[in-house]
ModelCIF file with pLDDT and N, C-alpha, C, O atoms, coordinates in Angstrom:
data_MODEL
#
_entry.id   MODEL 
#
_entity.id                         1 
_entity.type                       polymer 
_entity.pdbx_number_of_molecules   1 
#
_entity_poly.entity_id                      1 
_entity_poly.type                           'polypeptide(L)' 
_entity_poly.nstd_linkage                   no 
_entity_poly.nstd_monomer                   no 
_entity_poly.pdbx_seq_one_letter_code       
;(UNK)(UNK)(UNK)(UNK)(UNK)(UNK)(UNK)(UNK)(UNK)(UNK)(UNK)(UNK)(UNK)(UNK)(UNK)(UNK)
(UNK)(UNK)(UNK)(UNK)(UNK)(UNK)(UNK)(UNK)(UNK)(UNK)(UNK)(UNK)(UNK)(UNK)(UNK)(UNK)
(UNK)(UNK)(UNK)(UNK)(UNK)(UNK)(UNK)(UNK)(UNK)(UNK)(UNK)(UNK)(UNK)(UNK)(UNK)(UNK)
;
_entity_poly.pdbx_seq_one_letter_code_can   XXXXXXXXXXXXXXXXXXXXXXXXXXXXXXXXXXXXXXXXXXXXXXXX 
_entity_poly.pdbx_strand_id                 A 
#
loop_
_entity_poly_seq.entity_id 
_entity_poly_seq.num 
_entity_poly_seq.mon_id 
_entity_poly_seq.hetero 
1 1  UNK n 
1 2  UNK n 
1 3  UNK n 
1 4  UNK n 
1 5  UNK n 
1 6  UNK n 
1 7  UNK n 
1 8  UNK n 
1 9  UNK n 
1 10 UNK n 
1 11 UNK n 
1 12 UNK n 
1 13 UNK n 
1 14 UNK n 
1 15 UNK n 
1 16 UNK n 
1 17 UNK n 
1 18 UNK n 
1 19 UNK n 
1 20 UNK n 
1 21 UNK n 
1 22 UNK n 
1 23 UNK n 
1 24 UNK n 
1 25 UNK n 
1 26 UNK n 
1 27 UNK n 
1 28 UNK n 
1 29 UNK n 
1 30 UNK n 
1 31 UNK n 
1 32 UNK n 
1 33 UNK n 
1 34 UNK n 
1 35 UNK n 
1 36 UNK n 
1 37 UNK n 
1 38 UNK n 
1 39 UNK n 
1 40 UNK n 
1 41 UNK n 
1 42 UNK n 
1 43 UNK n 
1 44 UNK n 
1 45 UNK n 
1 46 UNK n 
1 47 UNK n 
1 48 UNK n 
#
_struct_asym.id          A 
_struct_asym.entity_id   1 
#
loop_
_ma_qa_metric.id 
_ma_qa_metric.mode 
_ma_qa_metric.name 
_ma_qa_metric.software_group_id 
_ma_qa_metric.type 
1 global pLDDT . pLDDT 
2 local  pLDDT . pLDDT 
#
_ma_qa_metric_global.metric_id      1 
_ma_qa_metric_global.metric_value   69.75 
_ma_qa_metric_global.model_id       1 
_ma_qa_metric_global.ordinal_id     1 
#
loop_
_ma_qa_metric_local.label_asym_id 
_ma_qa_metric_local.label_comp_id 
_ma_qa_metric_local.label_seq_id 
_ma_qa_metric_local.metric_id 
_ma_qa_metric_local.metric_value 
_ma_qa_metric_local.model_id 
_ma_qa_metric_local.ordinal_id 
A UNK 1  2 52.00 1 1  
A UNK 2  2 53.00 1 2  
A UNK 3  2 56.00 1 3  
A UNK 4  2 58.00 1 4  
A UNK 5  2 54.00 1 5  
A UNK 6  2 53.00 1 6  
A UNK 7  2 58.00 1 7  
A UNK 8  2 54.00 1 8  
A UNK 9  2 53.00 1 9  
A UNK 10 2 52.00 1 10 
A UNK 11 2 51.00 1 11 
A UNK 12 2 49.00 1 12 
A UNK 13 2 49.00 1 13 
A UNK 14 2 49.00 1 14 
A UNK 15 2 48.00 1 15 
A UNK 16 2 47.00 1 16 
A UNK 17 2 48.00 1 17 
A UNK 18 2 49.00 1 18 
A UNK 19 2 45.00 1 19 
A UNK 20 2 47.00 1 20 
A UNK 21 2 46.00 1 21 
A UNK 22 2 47.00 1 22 
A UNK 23 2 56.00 1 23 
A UNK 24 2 64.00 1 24 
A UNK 25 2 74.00 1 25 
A UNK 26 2 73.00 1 26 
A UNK 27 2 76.00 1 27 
A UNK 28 2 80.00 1 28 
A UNK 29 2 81.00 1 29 
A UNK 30 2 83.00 1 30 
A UNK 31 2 87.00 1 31 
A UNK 32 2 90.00 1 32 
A UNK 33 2 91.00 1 33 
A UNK 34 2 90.00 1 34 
A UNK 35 2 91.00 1 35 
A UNK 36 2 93.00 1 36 
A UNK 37 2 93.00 1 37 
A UNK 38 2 91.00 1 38 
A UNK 39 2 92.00 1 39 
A UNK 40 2 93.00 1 40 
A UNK 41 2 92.00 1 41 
A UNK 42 2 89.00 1 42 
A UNK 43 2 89.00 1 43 
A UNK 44 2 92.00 1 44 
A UNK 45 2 90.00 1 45 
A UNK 46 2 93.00 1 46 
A UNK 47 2 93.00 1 47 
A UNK 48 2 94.00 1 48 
#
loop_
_atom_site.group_PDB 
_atom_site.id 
_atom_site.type_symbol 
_atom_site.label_atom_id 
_atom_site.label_alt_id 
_atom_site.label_comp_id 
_atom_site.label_asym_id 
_atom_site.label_entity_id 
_atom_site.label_seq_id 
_atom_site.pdbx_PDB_ins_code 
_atom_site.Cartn_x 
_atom_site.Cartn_y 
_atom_site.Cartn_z 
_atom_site.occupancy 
_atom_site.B_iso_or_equiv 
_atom_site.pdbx_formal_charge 
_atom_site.auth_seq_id 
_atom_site.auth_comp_id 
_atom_site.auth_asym_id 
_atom_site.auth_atom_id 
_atom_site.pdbx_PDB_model_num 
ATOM 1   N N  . UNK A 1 1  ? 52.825 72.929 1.874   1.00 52.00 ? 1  UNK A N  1 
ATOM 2   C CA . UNK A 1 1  ? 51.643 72.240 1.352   1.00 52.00 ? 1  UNK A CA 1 
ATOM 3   C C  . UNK A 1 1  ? 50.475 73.198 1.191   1.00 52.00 ? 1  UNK A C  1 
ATOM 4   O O  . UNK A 1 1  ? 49.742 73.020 0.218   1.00 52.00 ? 1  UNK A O  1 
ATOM 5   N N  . UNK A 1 2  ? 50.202 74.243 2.072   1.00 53.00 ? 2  UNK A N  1 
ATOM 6   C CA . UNK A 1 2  ? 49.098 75.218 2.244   1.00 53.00 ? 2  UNK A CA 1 
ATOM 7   C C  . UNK A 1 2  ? 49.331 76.170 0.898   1.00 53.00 ? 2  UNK A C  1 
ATOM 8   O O  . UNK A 1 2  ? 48.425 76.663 0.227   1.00 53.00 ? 2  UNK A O  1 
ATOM 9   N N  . UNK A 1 3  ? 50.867 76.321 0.644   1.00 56.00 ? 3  UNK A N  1 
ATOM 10  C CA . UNK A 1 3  ? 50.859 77.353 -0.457  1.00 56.00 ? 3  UNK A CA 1 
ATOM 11  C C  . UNK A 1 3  ? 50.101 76.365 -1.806  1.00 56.00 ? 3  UNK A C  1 
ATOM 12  O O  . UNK A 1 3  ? 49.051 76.441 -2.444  1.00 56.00 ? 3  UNK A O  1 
ATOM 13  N N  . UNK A 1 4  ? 50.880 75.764 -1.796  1.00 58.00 ? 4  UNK A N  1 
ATOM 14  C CA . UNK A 1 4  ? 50.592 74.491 -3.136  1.00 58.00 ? 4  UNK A CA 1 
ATOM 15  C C  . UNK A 1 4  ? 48.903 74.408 -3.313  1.00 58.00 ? 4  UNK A C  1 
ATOM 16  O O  . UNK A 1 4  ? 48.088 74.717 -4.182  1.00 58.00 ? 4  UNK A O  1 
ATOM 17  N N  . UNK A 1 5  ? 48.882 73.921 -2.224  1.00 54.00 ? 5  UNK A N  1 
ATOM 18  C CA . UNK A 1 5  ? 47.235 74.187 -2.864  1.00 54.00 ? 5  UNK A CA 1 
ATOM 19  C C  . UNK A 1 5  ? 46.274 75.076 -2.961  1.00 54.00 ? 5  UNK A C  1 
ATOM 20  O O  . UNK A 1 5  ? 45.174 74.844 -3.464  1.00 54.00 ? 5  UNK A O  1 
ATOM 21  N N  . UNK A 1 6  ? 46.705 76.352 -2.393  1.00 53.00 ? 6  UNK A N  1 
ATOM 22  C CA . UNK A 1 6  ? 46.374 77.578 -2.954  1.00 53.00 ? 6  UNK A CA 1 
ATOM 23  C C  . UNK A 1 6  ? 46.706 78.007 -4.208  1.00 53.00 ? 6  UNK A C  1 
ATOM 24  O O  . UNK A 1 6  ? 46.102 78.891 -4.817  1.00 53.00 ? 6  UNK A O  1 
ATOM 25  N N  . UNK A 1 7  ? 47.698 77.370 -4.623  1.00 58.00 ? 7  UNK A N  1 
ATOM 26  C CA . UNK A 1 7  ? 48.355 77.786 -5.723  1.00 58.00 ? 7  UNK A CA 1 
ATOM 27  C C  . UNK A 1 7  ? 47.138 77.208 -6.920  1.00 58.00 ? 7  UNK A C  1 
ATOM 28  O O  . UNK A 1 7  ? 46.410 77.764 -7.743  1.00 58.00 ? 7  UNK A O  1 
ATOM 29  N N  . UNK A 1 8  ? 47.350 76.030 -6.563  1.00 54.00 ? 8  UNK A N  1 
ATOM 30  C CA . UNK A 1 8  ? 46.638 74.824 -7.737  1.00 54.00 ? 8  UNK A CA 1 
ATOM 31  C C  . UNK A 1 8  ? 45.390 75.152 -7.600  1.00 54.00 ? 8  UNK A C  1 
ATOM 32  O O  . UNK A 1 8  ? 44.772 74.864 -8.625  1.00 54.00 ? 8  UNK A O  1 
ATOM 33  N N  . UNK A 1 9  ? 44.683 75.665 -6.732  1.00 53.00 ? 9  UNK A N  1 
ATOM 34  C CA . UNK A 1 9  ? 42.884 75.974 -5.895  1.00 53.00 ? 9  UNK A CA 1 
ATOM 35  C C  . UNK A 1 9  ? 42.769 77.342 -7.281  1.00 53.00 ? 9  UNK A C  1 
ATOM 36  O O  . UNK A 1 9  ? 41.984 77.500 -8.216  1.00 53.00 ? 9  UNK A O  1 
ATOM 37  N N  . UNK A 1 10 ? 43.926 78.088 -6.811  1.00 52.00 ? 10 UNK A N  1 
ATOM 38  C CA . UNK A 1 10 ? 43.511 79.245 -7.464  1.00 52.00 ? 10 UNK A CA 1 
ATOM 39  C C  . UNK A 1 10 ? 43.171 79.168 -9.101  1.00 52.00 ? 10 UNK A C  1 
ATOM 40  O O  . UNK A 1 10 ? 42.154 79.357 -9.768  1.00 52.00 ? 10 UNK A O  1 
ATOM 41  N N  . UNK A 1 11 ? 44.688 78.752 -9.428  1.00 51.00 ? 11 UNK A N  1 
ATOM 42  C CA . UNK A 1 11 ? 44.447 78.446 -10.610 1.00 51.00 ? 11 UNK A CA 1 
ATOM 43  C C  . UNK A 1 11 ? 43.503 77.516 -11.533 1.00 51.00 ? 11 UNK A C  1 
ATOM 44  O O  . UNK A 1 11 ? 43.416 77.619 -12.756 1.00 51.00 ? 11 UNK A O  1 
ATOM 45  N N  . UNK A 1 12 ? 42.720 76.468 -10.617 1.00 49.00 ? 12 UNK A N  1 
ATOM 46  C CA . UNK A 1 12 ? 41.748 75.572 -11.106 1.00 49.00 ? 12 UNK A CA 1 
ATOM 47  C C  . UNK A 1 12 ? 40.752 76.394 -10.978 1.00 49.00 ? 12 UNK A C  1 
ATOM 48  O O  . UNK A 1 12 ? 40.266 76.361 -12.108 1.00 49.00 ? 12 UNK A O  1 
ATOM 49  N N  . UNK A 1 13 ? 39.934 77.320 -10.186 1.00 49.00 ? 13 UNK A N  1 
ATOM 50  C CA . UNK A 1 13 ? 38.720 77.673 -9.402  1.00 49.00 ? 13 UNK A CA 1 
ATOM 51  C C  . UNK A 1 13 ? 38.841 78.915 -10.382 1.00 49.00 ? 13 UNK A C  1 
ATOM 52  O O  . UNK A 1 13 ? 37.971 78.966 -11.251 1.00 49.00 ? 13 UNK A O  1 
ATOM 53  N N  . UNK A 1 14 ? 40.099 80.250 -10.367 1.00 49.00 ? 14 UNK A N  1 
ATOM 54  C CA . UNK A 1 14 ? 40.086 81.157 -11.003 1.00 49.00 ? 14 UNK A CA 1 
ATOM 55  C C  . UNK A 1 14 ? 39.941 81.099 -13.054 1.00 49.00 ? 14 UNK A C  1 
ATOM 56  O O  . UNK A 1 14 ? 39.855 81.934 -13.955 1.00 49.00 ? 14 UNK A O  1 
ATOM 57  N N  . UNK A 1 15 ? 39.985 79.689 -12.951 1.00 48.00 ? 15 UNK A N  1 
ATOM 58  C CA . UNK A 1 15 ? 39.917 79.608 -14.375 1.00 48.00 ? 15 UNK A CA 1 
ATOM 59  C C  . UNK A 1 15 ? 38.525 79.480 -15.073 1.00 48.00 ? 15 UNK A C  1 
ATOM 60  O O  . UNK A 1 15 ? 38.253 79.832 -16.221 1.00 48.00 ? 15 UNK A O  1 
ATOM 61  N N  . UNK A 1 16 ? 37.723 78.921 -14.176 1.00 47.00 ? 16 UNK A N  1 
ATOM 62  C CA . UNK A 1 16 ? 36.615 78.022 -14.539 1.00 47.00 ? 16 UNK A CA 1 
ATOM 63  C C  . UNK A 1 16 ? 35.765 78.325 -14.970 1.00 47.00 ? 16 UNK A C  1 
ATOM 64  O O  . UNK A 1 16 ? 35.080 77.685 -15.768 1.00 47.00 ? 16 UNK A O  1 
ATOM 65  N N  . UNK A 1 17 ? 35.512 79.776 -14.404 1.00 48.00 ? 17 UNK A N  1 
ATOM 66  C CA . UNK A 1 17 ? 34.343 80.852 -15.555 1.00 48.00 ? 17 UNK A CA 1 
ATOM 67  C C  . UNK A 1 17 ? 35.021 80.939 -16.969 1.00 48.00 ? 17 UNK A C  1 
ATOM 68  O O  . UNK A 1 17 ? 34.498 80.561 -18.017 1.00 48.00 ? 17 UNK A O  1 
ATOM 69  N N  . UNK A 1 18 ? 36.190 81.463 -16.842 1.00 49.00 ? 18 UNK A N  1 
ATOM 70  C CA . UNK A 1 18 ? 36.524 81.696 -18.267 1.00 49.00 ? 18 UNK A CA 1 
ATOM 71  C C  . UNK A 1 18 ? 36.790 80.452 -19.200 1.00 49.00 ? 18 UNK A C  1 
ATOM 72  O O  . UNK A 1 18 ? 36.560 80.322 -20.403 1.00 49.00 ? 18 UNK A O  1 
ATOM 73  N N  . UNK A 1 19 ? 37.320 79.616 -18.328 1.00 45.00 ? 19 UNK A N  1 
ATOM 74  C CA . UNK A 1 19 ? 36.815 78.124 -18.981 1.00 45.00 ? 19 UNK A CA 1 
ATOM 75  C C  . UNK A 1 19 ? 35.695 78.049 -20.152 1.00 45.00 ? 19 UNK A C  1 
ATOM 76  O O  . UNK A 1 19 ? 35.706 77.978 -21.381 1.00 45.00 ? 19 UNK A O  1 
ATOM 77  N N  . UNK A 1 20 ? 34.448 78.117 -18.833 1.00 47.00 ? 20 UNK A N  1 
ATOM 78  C CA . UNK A 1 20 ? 33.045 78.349 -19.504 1.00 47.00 ? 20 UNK A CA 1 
ATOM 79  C C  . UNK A 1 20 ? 32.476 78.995 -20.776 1.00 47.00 ? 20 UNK A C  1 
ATOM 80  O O  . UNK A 1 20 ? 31.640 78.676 -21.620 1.00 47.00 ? 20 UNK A O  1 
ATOM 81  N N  . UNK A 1 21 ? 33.203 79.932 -20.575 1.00 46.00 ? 21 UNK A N  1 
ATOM 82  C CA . UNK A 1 21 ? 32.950 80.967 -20.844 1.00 46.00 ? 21 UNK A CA 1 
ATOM 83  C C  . UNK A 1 21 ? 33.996 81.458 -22.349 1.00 46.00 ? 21 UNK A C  1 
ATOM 84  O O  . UNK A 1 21 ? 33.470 82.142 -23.227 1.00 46.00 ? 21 UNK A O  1 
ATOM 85  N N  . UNK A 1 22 ? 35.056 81.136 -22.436 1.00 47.00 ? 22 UNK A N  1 
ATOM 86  C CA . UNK A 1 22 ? 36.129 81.073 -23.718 1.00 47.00 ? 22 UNK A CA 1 
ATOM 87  C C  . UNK A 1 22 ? 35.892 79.741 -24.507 1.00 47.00 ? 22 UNK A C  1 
ATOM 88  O O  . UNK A 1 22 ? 35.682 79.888 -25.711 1.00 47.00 ? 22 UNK A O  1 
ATOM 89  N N  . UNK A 1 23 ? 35.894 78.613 -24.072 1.00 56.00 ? 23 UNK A N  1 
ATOM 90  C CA . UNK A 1 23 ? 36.112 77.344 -24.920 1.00 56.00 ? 23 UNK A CA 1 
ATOM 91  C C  . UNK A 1 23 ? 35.386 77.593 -25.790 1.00 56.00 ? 23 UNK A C  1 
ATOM 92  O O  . UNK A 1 23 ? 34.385 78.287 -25.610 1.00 56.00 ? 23 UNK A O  1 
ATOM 93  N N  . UNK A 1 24 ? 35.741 77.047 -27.038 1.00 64.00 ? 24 UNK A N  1 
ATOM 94  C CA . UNK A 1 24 ? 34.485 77.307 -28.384 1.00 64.00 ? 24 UNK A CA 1 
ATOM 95  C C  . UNK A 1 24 ? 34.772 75.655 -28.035 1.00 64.00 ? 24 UNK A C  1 
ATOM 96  O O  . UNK A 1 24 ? 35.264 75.917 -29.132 1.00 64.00 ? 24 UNK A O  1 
ATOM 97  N N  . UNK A 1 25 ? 34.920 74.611 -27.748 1.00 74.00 ? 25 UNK A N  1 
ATOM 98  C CA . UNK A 1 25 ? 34.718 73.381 -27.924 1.00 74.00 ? 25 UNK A CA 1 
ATOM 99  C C  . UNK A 1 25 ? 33.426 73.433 -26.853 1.00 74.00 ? 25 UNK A C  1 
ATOM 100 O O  . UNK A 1 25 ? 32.314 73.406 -27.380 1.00 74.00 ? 25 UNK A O  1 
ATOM 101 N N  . UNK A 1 26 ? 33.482 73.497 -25.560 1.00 73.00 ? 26 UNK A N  1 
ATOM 102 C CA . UNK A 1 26 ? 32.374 74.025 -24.373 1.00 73.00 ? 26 UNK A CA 1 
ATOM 103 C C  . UNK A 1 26 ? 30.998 74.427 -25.189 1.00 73.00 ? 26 UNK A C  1 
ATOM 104 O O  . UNK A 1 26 ? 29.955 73.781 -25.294 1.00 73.00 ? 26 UNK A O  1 
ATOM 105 N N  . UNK A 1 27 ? 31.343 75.685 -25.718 1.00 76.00 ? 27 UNK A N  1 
ATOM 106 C CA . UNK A 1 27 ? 30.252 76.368 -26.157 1.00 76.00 ? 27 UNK A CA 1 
ATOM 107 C C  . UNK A 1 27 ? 29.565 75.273 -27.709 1.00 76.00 ? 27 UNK A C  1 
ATOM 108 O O  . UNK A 1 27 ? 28.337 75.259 -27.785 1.00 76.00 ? 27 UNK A O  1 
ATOM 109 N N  . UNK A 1 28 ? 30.133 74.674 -28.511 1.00 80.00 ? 28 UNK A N  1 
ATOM 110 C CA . UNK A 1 28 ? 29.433 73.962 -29.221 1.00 80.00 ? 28 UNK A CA 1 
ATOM 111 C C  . UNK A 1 28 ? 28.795 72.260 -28.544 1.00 80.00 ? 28 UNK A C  1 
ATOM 112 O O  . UNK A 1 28 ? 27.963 71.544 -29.100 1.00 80.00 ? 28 UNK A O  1 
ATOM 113 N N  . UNK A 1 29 ? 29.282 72.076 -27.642 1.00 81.00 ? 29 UNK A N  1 
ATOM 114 C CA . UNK A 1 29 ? 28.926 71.641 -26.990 1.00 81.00 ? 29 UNK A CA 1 
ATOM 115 C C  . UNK A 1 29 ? 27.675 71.337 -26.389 1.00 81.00 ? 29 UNK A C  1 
ATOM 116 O O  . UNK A 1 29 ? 26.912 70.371 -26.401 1.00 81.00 ? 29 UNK A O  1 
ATOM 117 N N  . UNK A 1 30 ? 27.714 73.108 -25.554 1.00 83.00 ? 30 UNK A N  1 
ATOM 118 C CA . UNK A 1 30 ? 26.048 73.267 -25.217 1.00 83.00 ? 30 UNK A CA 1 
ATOM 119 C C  . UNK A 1 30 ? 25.256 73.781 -26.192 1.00 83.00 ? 30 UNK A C  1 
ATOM 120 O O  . UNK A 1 30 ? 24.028 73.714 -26.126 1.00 83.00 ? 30 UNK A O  1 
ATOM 121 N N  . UNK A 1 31 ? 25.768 74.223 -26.977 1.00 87.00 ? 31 UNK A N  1 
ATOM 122 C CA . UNK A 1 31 ? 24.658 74.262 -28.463 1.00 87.00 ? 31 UNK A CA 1 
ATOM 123 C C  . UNK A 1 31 ? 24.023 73.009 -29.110 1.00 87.00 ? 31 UNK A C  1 
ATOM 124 O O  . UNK A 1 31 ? 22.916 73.019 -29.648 1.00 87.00 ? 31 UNK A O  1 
ATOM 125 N N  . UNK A 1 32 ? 24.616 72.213 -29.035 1.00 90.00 ? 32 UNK A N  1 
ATOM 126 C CA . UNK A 1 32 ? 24.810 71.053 -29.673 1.00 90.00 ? 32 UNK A CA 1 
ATOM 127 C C  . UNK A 1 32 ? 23.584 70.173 -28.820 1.00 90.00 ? 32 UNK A C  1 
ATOM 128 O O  . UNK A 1 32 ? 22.616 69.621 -29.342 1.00 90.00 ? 32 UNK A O  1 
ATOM 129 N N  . UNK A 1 33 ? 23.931 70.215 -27.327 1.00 91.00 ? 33 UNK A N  1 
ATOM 130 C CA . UNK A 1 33 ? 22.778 70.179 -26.479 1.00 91.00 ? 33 UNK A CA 1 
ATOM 131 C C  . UNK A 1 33 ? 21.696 70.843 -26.684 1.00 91.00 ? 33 UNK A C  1 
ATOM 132 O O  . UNK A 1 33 ? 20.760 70.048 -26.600 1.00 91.00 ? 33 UNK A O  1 
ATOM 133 N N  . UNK A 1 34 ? 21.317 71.923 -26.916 1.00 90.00 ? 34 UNK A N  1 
ATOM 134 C CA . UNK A 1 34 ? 19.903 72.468 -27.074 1.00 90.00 ? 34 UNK A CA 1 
ATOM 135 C C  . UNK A 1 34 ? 19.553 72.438 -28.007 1.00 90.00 ? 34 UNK A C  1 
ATOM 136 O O  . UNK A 1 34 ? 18.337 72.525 -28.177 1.00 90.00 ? 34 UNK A O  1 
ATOM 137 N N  . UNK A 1 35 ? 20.582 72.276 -29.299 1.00 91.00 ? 35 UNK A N  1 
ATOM 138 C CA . UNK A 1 35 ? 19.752 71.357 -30.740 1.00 91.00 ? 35 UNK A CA 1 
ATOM 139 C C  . UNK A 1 35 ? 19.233 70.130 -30.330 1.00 91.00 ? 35 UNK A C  1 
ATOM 140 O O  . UNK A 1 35 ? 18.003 70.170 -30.329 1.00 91.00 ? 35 UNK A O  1 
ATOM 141 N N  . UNK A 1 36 ? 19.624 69.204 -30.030 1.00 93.00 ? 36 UNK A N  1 
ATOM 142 C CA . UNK A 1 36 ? 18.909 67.610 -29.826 1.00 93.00 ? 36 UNK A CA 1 
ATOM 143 C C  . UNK A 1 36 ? 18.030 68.133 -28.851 1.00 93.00 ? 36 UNK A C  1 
ATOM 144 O O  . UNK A 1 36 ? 16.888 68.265 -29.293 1.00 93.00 ? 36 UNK A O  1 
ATOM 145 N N  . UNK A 1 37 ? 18.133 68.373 -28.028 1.00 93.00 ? 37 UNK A N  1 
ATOM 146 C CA . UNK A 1 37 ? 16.691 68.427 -26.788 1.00 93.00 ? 37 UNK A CA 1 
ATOM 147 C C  . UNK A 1 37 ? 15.491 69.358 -27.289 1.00 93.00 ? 37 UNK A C  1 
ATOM 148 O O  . UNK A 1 37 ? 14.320 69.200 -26.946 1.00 93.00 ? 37 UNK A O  1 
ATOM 149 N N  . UNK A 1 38 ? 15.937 70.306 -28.111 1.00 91.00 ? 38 UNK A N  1 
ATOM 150 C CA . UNK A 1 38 ? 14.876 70.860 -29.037 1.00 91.00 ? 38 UNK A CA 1 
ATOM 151 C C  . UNK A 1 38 ? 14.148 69.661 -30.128 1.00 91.00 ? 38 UNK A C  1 
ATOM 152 O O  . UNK A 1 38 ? 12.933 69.494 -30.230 1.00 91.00 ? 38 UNK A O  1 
ATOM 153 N N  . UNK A 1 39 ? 15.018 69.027 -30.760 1.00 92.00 ? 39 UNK A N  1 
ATOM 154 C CA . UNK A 1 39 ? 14.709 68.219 -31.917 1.00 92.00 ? 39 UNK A CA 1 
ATOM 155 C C  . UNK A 1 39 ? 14.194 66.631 -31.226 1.00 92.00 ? 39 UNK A C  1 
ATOM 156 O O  . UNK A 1 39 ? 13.994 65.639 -31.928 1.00 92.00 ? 39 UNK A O  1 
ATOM 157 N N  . UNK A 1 40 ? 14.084 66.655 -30.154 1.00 93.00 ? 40 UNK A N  1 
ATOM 158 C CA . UNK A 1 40 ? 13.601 65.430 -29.284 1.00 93.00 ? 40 UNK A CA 1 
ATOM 159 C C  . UNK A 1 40 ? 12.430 65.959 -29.101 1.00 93.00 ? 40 UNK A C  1 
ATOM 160 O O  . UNK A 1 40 ? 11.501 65.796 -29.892 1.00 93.00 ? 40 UNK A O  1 
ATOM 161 N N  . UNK A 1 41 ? 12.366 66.579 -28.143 1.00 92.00 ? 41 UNK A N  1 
ATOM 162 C CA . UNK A 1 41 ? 10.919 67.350 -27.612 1.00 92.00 ? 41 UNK A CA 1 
ATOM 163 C C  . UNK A 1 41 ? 9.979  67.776 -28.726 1.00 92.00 ? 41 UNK A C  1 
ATOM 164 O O  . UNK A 1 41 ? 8.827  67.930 -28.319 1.00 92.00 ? 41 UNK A O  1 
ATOM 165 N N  . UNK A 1 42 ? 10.200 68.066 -30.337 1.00 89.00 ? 42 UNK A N  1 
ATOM 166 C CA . UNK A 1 42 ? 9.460  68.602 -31.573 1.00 89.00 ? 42 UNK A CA 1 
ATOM 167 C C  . UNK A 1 42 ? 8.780  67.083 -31.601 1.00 89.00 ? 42 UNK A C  1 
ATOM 168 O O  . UNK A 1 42 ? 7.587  66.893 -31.360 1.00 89.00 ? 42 UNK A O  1 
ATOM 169 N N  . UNK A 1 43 ? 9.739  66.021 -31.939 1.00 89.00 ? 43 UNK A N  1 
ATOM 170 C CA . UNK A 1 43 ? 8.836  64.626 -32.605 1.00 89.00 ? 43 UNK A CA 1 
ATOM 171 C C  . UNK A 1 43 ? 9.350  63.390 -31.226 1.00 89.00 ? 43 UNK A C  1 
ATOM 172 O O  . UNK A 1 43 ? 10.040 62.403 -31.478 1.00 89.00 ? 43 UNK A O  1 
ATOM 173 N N  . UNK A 1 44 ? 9.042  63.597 -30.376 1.00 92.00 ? 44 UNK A N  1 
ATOM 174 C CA . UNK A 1 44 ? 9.619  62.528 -29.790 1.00 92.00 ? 44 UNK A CA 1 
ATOM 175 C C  . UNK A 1 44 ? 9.414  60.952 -29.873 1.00 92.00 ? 44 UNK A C  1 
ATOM 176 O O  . UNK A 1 44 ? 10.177 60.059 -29.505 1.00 92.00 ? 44 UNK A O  1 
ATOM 177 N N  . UNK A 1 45 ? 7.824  60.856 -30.623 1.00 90.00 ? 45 UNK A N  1 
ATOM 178 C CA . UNK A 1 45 ? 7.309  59.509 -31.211 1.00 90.00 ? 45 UNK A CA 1 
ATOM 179 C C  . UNK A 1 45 ? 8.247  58.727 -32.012 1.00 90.00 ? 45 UNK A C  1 
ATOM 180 O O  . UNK A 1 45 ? 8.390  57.505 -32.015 1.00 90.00 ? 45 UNK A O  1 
ATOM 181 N N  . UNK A 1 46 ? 9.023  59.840 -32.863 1.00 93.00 ? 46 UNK A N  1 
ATOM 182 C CA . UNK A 1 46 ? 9.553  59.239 -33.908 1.00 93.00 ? 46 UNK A CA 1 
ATOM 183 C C  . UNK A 1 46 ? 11.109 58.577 -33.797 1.00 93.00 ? 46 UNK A C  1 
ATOM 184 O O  . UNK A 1 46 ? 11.637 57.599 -34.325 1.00 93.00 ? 46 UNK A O  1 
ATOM 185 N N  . UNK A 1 47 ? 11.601 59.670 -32.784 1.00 93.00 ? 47 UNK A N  1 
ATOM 186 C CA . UNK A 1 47 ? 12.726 59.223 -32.086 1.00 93.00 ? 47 UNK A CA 1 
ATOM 187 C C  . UNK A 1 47 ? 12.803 58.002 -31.291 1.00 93.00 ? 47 UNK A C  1 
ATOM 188 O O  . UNK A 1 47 ? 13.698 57.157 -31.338 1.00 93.00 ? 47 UNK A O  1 
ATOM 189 N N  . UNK A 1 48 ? 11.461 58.007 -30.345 1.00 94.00 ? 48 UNK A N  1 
ATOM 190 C CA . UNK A 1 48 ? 11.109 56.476 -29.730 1.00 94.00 ? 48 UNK A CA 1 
ATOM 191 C C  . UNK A 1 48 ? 11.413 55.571 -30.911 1.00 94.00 ? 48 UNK A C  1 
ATOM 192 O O  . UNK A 1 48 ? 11.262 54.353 -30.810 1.00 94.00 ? 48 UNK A O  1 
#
C-alpha cells in the first residue's frame, strides 16, 4: 500500500508544475481570465 501511493503521490504531485505549466488548454484559460477581469474593471457600470 506504501509503495502504491508513492507511486500515484509521485506521479500526481511530480506532474503538476508541468501540468501548469505545458497545458495550452490551462494557459488559455488563465488568459482568458485576465481578459474579462481586465474588461470588467475598464467599464464595470456597464457590465452591472
Amino acid at each position: 500500500l506504501v509503495e502504491q501511493f508513492v507511486t500515484l503521490s509521485s506521479q500526481f504531485f511530480g506532474n503538476f508544475f508541468s501540468f501548469f505549466s505545458g497545458s495550452v488548454i490551462t494557459l488559455l484559460q488563465l488568459l482568458l481570465l485576465v481578459v474579462l477581469t481586465i474588461m470588467f474593471l475598464s467599464d464595470p457600470q456597464a457590465y452591472r
